[in-house]
C-alpha atoms as a PDB file:
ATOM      1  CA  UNK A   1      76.157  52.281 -12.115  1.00  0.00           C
ATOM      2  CA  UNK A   2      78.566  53.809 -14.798  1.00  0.00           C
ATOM      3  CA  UNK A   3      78.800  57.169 -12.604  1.00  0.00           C
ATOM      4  CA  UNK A   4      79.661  55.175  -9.109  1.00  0.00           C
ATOM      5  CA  UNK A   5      82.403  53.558 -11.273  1.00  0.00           C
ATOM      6  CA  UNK A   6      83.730  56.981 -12.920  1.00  0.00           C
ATOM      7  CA  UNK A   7      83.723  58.516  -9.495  1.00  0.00           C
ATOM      8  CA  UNK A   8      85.972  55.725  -7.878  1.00  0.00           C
ATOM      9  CA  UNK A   9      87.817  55.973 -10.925  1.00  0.00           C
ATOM     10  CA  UNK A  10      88.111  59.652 -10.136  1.00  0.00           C
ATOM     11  CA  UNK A  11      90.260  59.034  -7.160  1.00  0.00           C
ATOM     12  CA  UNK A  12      93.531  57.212  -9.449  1.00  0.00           C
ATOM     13  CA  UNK A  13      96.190  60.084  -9.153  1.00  0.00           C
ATOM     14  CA  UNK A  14      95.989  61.969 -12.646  1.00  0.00           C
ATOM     15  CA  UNK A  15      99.566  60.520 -13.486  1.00  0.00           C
ATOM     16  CA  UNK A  16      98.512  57.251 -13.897  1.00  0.00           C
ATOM     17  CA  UNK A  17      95.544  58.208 -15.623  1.00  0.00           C
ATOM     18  CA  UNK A  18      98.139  59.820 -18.130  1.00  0.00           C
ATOM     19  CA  UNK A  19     100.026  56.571 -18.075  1.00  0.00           C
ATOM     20  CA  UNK A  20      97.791  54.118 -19.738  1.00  0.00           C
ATOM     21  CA  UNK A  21      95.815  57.065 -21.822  1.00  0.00           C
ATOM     22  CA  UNK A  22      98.805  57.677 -23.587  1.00  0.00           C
ATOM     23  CA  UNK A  23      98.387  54.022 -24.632  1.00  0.00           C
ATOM     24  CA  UNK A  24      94.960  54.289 -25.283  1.00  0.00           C
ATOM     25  CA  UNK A  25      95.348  56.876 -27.853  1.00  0.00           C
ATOM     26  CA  UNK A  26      97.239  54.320 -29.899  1.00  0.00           C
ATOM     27  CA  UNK A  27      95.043  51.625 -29.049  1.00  0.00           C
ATOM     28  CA  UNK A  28      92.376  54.090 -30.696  1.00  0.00           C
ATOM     29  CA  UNK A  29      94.846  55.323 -33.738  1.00  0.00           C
ATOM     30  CA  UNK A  30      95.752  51.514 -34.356  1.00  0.00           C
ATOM     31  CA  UNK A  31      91.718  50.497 -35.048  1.00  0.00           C
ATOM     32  CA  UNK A  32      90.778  53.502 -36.874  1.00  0.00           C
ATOM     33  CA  UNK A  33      91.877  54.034 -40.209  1.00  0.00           C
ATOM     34  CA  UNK A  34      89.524  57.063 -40.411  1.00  0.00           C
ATOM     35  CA  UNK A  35      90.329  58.893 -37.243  1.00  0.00           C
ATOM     36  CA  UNK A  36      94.109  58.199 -38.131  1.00  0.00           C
ATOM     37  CA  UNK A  37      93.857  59.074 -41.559  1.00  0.00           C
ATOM     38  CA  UNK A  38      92.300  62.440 -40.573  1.00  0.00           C
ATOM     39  CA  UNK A  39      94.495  63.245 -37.889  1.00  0.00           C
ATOM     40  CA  UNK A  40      97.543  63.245 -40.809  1.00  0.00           C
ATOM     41  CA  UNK A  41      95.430  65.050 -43.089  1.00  0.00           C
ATOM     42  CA  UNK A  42      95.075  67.822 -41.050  1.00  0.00           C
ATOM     43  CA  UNK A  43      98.750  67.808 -39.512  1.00  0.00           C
ATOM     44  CA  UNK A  44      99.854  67.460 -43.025  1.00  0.00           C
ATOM     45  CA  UNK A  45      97.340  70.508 -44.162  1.00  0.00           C
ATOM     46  CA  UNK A  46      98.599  72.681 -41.052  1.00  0.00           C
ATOM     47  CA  UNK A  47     102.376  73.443 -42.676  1.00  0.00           C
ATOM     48  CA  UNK A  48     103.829  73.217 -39.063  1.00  0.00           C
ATOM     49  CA  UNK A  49     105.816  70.378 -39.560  1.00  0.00           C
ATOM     50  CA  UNK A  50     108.931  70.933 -42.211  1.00  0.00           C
ATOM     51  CA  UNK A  51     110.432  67.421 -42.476  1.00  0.00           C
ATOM     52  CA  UNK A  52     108.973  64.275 -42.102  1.00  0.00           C
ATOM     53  CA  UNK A  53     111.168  63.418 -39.070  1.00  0.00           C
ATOM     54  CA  UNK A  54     108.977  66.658 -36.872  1.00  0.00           C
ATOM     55  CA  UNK A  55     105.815  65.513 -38.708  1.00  0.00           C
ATOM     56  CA  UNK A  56     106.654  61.685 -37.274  1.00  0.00           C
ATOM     57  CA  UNK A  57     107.313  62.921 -33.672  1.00  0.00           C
ATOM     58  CA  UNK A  58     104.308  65.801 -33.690  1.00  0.00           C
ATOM     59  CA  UNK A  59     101.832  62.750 -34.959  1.00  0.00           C
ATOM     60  CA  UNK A  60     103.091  60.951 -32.296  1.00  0.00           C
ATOM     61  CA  UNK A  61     102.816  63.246 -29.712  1.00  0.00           C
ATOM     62  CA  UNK A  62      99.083  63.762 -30.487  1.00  0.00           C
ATOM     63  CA  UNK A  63      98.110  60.366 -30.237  1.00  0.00           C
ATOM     64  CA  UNK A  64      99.216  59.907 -27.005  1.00  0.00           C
ATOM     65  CA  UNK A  65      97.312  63.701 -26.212  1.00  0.00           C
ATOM     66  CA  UNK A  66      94.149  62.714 -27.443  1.00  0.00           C
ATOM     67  CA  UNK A  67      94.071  59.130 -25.364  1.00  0.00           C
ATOM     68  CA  UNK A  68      95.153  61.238 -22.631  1.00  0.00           C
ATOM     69  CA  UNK A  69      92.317  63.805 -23.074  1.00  0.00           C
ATOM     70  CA  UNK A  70      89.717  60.639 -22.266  1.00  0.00           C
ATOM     71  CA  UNK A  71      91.869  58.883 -19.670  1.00  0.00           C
ATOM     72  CA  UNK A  72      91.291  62.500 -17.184  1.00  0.00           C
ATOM     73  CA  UNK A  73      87.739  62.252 -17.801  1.00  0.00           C
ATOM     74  CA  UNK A  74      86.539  60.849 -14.426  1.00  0.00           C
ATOM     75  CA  UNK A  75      89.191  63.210 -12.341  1.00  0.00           C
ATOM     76  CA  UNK A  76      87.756  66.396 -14.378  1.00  0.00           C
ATOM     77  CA  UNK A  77      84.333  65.357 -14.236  1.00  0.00           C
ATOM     78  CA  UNK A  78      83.914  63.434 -11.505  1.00  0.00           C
ATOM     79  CA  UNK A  79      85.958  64.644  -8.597  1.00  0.00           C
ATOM     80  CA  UNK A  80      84.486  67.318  -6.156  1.00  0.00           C
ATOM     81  CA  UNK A  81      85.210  71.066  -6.831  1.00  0.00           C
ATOM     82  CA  UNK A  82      87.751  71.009  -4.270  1.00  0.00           C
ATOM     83  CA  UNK A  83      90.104  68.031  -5.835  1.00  0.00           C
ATOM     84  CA  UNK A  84      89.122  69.336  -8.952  1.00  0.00           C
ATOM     85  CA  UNK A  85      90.522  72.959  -8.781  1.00  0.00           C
ATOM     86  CA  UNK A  86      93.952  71.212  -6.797  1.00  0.00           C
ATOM     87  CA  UNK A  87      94.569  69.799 -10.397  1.00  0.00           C
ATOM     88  CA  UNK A  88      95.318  73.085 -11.998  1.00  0.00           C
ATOM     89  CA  UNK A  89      98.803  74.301 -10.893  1.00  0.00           C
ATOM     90  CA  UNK A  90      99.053  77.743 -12.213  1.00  0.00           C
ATOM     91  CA  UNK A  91      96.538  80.438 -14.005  1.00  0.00           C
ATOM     92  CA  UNK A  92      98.208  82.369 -16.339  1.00  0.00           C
ATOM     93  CA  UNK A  93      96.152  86.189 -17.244  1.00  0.00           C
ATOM     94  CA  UNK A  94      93.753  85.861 -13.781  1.00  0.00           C
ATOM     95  CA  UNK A  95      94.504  89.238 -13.593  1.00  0.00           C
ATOM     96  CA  UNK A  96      92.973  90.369 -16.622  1.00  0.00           C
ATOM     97  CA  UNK A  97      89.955  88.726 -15.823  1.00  0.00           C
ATOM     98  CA  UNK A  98      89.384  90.081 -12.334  1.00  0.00           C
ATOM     99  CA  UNK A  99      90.227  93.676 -13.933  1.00  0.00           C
ATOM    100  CA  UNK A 100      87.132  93.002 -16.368  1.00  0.00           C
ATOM    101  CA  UNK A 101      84.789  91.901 -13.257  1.00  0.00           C
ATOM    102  CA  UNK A 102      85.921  94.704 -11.081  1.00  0.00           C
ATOM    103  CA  UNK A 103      84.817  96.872 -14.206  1.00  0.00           C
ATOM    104  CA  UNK A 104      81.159  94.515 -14.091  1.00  0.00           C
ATOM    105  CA  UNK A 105      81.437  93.276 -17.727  1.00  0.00           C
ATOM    106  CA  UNK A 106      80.746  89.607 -18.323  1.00  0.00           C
ATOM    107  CA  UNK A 107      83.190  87.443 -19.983  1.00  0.00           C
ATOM    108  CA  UNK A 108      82.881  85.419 -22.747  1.00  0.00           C
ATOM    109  CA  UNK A 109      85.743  82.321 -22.879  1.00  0.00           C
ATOM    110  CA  UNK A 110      86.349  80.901 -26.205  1.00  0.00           C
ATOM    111  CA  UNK A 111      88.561  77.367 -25.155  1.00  0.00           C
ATOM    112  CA  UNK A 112      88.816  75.714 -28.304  1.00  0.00           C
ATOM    113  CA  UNK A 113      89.270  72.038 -28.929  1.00  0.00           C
ATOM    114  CA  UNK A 114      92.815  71.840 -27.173  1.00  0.00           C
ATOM    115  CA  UNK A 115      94.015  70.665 -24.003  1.00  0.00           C
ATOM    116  CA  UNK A 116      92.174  69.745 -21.231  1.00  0.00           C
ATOM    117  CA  UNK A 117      89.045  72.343 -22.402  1.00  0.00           C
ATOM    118  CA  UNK A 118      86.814  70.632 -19.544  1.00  0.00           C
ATOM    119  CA  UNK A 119      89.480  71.843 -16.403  1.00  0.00           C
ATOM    120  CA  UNK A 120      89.269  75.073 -17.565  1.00  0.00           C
ATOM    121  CA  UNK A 121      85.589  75.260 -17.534  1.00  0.00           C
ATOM    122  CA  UNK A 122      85.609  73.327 -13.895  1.00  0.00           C
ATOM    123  CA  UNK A 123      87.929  76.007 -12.619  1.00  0.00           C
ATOM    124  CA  UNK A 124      86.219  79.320 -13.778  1.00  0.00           C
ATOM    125  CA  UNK A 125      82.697  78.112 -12.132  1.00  0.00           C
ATOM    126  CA  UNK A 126      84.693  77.959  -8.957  1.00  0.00           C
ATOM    127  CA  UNK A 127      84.825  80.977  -8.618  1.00  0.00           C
ATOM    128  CA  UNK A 128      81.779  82.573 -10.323  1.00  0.00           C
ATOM    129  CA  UNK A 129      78.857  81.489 -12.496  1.00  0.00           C
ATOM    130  CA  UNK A 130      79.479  80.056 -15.878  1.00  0.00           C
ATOM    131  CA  UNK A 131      77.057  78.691 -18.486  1.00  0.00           C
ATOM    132  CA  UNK A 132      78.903  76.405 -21.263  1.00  0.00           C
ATOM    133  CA  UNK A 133      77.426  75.489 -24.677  1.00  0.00           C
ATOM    134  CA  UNK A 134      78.168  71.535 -25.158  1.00  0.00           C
ATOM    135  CA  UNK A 135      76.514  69.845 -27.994  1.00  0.00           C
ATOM    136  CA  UNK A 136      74.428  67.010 -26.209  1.00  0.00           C
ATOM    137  CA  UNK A 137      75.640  62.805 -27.683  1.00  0.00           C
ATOM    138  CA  UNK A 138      72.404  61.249 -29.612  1.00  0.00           C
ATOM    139  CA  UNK A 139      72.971  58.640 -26.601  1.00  0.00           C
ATOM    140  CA  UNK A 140      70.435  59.496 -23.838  1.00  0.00           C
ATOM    141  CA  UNK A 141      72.577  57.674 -21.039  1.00  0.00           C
ATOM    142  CA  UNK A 142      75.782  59.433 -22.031  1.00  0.00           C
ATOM    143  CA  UNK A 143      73.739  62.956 -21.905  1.00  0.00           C
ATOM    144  CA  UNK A 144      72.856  62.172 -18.667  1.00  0.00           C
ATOM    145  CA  UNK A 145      76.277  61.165 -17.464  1.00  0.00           C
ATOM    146  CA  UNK A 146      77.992  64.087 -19.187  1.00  0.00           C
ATOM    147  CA  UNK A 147      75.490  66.666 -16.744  1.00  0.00           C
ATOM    148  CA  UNK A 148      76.003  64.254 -13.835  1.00  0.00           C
ATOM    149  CA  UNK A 149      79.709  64.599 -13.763  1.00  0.00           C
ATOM    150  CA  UNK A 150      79.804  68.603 -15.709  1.00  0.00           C
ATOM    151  CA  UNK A 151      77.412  70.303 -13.646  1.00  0.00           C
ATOM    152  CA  UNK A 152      77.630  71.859 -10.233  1.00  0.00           C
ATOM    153  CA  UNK A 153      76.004  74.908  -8.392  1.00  0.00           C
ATOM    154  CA  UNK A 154      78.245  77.380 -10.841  1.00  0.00           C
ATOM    155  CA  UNK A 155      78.602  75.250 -13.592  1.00  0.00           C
ATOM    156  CA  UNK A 156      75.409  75.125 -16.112  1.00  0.00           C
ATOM    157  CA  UNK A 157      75.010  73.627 -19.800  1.00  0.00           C
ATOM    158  CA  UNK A 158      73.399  74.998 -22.111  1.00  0.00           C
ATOM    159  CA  UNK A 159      72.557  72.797 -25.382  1.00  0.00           C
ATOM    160  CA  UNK A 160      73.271  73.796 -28.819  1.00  0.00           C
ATOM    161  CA  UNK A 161      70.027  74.739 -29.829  1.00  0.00           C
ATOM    162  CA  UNK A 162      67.494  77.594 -29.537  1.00  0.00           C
ATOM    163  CA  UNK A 163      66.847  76.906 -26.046  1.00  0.00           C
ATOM    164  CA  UNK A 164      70.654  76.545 -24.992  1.00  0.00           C
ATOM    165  CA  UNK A 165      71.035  79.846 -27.224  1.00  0.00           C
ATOM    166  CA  UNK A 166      68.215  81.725 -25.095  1.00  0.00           C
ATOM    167  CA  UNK A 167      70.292  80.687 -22.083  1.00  0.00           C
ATOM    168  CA  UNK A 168      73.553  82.321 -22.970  1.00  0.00           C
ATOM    169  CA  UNK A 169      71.781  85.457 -23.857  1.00  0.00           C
ATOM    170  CA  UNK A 170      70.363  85.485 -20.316  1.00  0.00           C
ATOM    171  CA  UNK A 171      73.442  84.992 -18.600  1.00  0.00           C
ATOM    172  CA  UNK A 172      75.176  87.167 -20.473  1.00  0.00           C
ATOM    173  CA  UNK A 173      72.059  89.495 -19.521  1.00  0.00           C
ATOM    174  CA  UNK A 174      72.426  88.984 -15.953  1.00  0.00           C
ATOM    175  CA  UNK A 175      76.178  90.095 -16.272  1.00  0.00           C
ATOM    176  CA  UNK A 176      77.322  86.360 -15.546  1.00  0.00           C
ATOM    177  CA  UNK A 177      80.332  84.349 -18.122  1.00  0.00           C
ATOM    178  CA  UNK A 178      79.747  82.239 -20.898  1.00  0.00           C
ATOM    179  CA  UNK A 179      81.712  79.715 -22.528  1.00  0.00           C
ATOM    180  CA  UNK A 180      81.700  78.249 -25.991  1.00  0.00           C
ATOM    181  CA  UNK A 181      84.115  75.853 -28.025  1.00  0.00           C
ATOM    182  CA  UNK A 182      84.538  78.118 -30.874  1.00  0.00           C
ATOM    183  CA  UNK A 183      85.866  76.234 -33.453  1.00  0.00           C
ATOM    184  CA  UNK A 184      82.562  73.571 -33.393  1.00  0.00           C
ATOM    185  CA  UNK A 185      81.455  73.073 -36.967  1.00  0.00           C
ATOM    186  CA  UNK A 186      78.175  75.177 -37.046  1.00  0.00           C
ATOM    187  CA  UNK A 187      74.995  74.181 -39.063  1.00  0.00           C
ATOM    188  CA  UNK A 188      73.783  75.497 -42.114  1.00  0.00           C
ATOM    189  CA  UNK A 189      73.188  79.254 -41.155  1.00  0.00           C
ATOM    190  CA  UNK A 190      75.195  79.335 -38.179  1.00  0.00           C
ATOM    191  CA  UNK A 191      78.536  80.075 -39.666  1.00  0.00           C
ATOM    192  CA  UNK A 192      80.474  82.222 -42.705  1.00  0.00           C
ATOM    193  CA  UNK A 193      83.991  80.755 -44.264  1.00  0.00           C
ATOM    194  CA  UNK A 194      86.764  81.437 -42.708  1.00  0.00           C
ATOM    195  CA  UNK A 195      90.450  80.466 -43.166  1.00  0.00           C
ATOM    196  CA  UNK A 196      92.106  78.422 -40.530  1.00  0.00           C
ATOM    197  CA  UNK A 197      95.594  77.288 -41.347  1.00  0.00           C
ATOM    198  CA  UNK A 198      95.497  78.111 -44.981  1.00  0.00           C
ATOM    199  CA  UNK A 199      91.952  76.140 -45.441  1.00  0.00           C
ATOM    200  CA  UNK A 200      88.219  77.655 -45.851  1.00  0.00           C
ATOM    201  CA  UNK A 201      86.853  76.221 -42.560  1.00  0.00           C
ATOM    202  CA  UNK A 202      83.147  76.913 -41.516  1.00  0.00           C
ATOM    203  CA  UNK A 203      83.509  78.759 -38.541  1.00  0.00           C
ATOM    204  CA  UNK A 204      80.660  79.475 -36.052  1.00  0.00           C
ATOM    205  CA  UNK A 205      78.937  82.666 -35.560  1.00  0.00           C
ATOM    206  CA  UNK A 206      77.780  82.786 -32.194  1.00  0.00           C
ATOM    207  CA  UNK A 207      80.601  84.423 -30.721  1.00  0.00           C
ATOM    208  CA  UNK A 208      80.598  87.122 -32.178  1.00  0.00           C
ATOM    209  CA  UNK A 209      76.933  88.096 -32.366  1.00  0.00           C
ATOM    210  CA  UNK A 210      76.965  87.336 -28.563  1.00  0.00           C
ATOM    211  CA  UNK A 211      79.591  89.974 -27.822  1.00  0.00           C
ATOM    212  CA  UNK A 212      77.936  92.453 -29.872  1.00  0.00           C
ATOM    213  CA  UNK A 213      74.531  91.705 -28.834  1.00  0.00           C
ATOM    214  CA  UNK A 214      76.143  91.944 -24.780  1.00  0.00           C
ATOM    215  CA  UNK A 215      79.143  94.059 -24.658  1.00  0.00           C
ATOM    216  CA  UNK A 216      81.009  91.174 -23.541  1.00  0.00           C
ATOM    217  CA  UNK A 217      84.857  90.783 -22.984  1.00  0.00           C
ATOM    218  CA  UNK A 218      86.489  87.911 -25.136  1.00  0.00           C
ATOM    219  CA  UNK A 219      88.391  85.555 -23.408  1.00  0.00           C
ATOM    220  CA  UNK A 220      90.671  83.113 -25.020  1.00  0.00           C
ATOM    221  CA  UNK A 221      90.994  80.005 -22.696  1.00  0.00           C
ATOM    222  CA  UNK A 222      93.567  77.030 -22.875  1.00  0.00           C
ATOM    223  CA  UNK A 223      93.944  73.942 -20.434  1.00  0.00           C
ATOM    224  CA  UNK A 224      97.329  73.192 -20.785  1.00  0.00           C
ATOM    225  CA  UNK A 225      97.717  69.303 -19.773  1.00  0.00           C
ATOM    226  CA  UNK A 226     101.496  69.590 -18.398  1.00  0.00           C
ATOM    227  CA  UNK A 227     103.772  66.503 -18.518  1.00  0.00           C
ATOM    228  CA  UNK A 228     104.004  63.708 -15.875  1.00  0.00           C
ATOM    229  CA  UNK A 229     100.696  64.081 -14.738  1.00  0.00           C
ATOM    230  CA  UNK A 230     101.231  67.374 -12.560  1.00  0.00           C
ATOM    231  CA  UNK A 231      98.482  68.634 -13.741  1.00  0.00           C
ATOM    232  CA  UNK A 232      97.389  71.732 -15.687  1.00  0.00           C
ATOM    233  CA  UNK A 233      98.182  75.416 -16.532  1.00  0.00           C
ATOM    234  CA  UNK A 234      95.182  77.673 -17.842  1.00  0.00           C
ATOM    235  CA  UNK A 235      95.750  80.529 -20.124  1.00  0.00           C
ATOM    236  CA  UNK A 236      93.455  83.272 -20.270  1.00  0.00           C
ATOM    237  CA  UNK A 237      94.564  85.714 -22.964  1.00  0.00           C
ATOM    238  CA  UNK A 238      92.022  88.628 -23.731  1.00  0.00           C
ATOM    239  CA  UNK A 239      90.844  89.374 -27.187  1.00  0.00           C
ATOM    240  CA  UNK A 240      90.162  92.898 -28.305  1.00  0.00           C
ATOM    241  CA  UNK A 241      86.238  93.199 -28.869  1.00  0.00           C
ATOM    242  CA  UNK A 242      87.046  95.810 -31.633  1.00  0.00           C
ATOM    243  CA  UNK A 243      86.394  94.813 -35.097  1.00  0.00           C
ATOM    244  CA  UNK A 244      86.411  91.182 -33.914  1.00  0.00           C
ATOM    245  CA  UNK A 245      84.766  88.538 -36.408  1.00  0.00           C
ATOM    246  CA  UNK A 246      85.154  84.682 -37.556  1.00  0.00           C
ATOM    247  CA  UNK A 247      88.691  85.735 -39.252  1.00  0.00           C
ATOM    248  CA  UNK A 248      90.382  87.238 -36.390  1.00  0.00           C
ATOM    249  CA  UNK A 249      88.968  84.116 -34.398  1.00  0.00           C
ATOM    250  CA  UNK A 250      90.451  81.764 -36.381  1.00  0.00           C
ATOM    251  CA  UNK A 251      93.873  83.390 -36.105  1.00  0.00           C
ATOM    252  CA  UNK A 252      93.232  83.359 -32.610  1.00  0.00           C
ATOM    253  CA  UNK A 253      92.642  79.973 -32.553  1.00  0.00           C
ATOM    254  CA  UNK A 254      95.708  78.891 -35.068  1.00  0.00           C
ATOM    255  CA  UNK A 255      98.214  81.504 -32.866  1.00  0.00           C
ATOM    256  CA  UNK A 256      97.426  79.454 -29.800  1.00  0.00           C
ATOM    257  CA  UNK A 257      97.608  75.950 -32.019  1.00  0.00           C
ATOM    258  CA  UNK A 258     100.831  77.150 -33.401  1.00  0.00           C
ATOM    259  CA  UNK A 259     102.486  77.216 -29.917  1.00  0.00           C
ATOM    260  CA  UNK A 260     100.942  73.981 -28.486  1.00  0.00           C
ATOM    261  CA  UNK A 261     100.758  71.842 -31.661  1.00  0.00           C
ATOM    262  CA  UNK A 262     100.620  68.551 -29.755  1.00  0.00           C
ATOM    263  CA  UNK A 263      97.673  69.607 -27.492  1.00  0.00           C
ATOM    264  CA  UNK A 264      95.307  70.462 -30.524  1.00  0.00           C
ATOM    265  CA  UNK A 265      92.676  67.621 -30.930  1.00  0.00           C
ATOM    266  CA  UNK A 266      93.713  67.311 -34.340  1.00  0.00           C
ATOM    267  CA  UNK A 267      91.174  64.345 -35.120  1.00  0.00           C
ATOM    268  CA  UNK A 268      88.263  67.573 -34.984  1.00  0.00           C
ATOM    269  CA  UNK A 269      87.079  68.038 -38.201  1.00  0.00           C
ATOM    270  CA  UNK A 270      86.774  71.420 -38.989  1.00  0.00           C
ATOM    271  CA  UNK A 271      86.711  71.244 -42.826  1.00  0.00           C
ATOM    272  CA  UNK A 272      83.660  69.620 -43.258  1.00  0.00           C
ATOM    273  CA  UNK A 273      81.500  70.490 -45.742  1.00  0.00           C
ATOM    274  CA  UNK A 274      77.623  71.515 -44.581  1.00  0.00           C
ATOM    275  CA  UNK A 275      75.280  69.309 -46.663  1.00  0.00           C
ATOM    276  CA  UNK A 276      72.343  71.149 -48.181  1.00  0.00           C
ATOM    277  CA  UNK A 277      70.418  68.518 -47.086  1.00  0.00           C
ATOM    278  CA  UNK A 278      71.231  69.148 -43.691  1.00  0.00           C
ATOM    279  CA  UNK A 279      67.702  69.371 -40.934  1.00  0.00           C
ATOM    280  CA  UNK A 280      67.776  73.148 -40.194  1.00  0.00           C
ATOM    281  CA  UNK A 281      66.367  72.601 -36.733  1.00  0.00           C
ATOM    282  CA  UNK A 282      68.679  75.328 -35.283  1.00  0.00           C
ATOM    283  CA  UNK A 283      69.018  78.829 -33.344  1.00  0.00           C
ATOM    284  CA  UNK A 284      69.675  80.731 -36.784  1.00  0.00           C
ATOM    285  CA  UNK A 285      68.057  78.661 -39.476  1.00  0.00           C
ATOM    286  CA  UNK A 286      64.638  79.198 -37.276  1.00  0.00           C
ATOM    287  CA  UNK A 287      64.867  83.060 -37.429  1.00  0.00           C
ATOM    288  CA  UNK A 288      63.805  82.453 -33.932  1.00  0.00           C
ATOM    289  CA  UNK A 289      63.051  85.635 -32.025  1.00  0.00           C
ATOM    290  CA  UNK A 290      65.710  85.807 -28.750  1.00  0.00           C
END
């Protein structure tokens, strides 16, 4: 019943969607003291702001972002591939990734928690096979309307767990793309400190073990939601396999942050601490054989 809504939903032209999710992000920021409280933490913790006056107008640029980044839900998820791809305007560094296809390497596409992450993940599995990593909600009717509205023929979703793990390895086997959210907070065993904007942050992993483990090319990926509801720009900007590890991700990460402040999700909390306590019922902690 939820999905049949979503997809008529779907069919409200994206500006309108923007409209009233700009005022849902302050409906949200209004009745959360935590989730407002941690977004000016982490502005505050970034140094990108000099005065209070750009720290004012940055905050509230992001709040209207992040209501925004729910509001395009049922168009991104929900609309065919067809109407889906028509809502990205421009790609920005296709080239480089049909120069690593022609060469038969697969791609792996780091999109961190910025933008509209989901587009760029729609768009890419339009044109060629791509297996995402998504961390599945403890809700079992949201799981299943997450894969309703994420998945098509291209498109698949791999958990984060052994079994989701197992699947990027095959893909990346098979020479097909991958795509991960790098800047996930990893479990206990799953990640090495890292700084990110000054702070230790623990930063996952996978990535780079993947590439290693594949010969993968690195693929830095940003949705860029553009104003008035016109849509969205991707970015693909390649990142040189050589020598890469959790560091030079991170600055990867913060160099693309740095130039689209507004469209981080800065609510994410990457400086979480891992409790010891914490179940280690995951890929690494299970020395699992892949």
């Amino acid at each position: 019943m939820l999905a049949g809504l979503l997809r008529i939903l779907s069919k409200v032209p994206l500006r309108w969607m923007h409209s009233w999710g700009a005022v849902l992000g302050w409906i949200i920021y209004s009745c959360s003291s935590r989730y407002a409280r941690r977004i000016k933490n982490n502005l505050s913790a970034s140094g990108l702001c000099r005065d209070p006056d750009s720290r004012r107008a940055l905050l509230h640029a992001v709040i209207a972002q992040n209501g925004k980044t729910l509001a395009e839900l049922p168009a991104v998820w929900f609309r065919d591939d067809e109407a889906a791809t028509r809502l990205v305007i421009e790609c920005e560094g296709w080239d480089a990734i049909e120069t690593v296809r022609r060469q038969g390497q697969s791609i792996i596409f780091l999109s961190p928690h910025m933008g509209c992450f989901e587009i760029a993940a729609r768009y890419v599995a339009s044109q060629f096979p791509l297996t995402v990593m998504y961390r599945p909600p403890r809700e079992r009717w949201l799981d299943v309307l997450m894969e309703s509205g994420r998945s098509n023929r291209q498109l698949h979703l791999a958990p984060t767990n052994l079994k989701g793990v197992r699947m990027l390895y095959r893909a990346l086997q098979r020479r097909e793309s991958i795509g991960l959210l790098p800047d996930h907070a990893p479990g206990i065993g799953e990640g090495v400190w890292a700084s990110f904007f000054g702070k230790p942050a623990f930063t996952m992993t996978l990535p780079r073990k993947l590439q290693r483990g594949s010969d993968a090319a690195l693929m830095m990926t940003f949705g860029e939601r553009l104003p008035g509801g016109k849509g969205f720009r991707l970015h693909f900007e390649p990142l040189p396999a050589c020598d890469f590890d959790e560091t030079k991700l991170n600055q990867a990460i913060e160099d693309l942050v740095r130039r689209y402040p507004d469209q981080y999700h800065w609510n994410y909390n990457r400086y979480k601490k891992m409790s010891s306590r914490r179940k280690r019922g995951s890929y690494q902690s299970r020395r699992a054989r892949i």
